[in-house]
Protein backbone atom coordinates (compact mmCIF):
# COMPACT_ATOMS: atom_id res chain seq x y z
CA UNK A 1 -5.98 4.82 -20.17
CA UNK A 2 -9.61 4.17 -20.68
CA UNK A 3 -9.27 1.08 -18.74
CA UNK A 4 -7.05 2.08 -16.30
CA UNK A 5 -10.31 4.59 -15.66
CA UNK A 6 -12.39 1.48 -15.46
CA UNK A 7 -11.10 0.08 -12.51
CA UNK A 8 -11.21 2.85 -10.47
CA UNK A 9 -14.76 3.28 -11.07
CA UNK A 10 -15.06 -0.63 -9.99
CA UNK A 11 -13.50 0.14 -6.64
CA UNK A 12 -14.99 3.51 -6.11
CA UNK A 13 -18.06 0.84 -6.59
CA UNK A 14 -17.76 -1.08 -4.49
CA UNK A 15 -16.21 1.23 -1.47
CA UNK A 16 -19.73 2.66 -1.40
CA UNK A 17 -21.67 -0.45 -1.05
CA UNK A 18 -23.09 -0.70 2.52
CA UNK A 19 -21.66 -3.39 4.96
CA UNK A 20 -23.69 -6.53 4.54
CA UNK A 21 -22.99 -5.66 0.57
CA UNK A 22 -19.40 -5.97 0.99
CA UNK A 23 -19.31 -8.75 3.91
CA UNK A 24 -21.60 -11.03 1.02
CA UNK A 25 -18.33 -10.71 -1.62
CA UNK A 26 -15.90 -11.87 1.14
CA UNK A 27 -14.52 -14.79 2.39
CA UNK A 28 -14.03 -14.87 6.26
CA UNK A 29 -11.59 -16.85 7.80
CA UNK A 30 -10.87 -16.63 11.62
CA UNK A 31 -7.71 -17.87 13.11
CA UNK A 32 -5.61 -17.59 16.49
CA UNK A 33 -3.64 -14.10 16.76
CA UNK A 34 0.00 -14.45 17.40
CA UNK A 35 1.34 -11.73 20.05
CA UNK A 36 1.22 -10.91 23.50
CA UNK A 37 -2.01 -11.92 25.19
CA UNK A 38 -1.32 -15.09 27.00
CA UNK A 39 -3.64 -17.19 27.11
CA UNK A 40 -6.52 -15.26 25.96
CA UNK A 41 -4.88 -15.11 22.49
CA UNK A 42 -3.70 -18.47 22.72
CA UNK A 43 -7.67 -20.21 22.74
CA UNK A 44 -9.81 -17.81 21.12
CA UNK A 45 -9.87 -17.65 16.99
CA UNK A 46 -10.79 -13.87 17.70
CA UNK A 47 -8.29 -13.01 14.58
CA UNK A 48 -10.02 -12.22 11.56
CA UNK A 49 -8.95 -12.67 7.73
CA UNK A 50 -11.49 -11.25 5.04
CA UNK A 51 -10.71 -12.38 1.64
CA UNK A 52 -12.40 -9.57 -0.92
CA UNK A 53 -13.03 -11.93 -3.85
CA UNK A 54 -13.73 -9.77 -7.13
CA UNK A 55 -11.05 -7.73 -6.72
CA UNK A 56 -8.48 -10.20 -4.29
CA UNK A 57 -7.78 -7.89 -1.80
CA UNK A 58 -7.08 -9.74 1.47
CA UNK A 59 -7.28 -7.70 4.94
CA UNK A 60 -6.62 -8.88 8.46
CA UNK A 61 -7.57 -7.71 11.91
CA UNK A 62 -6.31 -8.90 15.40
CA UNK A 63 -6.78 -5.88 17.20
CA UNK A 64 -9.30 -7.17 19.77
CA UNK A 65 -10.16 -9.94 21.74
CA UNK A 66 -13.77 -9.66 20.11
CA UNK A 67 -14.26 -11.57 16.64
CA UNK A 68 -16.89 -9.58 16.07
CA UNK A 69 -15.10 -6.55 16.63
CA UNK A 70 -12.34 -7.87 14.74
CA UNK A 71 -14.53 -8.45 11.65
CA UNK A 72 -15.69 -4.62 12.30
CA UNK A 73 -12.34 -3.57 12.11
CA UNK A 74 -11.45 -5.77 8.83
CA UNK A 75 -14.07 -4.36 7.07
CA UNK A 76 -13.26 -0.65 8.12
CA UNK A 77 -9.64 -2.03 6.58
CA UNK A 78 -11.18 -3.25 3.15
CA UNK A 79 -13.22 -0.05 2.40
CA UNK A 80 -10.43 1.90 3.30
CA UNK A 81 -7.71 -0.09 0.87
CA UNK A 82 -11.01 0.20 -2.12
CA UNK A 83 -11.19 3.90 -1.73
CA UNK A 84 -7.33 4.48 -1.44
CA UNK A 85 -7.40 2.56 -5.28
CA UNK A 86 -10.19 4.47 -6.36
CA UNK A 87 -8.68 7.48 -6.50
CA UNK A 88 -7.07 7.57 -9.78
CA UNK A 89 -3.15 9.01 -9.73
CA UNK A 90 -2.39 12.63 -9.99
CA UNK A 91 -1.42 13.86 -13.37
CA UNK A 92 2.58 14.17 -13.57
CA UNK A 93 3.54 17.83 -15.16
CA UNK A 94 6.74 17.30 -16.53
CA UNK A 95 9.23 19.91 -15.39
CA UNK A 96 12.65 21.31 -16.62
CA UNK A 97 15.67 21.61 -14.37
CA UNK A 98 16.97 25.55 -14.07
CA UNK A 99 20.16 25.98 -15.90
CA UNK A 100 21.58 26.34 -12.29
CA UNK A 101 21.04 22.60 -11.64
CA UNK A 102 22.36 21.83 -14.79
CA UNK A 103 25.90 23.53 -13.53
CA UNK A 104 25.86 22.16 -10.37
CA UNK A 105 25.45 18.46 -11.38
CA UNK A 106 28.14 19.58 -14.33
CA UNK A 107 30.38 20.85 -11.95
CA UNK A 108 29.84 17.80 -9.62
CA UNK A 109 30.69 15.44 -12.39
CA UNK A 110 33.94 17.35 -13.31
CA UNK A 111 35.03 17.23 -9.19
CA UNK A 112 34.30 13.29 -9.25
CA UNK A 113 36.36 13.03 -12.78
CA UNK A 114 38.99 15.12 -10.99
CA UNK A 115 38.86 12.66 -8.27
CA UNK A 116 39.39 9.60 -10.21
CA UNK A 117 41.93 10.77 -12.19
CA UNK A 118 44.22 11.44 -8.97
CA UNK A 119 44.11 7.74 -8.74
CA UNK A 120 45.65 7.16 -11.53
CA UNK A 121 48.97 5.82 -11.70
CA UNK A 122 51.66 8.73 -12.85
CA UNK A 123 53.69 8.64 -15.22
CA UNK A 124 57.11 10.01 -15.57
């Protein structure tokens, strides 16, 4: 549990270092979008690929036509994705079913028995 804790704390971390903090662990690849676009898609490498390297998370951004707005938007991705896993899971309370329930998933199974047994071949 105790390291379970540990990386949270690592990407609350780094999801509040500033931009150029997080940019400097990346790796930035730029590529052509696929999609509609014609050729404005076709001859620009305005998609954007940013490779997180301490903690591998890999986020990509073809919104725009802008690279640079692309890499904008690929970083607003990243931090998002680190603060989404630094937020450790709620705490499961474990929970009884009502004695109802319990009869009506008895009494379900006993319909489905009756069920199958119709099938059955009968004997004379």
């Amino acid at each position: 549990m105790e390291q379970a804790n540990l990386r949270y704390r690592e990407y609350a971390a780094f999801a509040r270092q500033d931009d150029a903090a997080l940019e400097r662990d990346c790796t930035l690849e730029v590529f052509r979008a696929t999609g509609p676009g014609g050729q404005g898609v076709n001859t620009t490498d305005s998609a954007v690929r940013l490779r997180h390297l301490p903690t591998g998370i890999t986020v990509t951004a073809r919104e725009t036509r802008s690279q640079y707005r692309n890499r904008q938007l690929a970083l607003g991705k990243l931090r998002a994705v680190l603060e989404r896993r630094a937020q450790p899971p709620r705490h499961r309370k474990k929970t009884k079913p009502s004695r109802k329930a319990r009869e009506r998933r008895l009494e379900a199974k006993h319909r489905r028995s009756d069920i199958k047994q119709s099938r059955r071949r009968v004997s004379w």
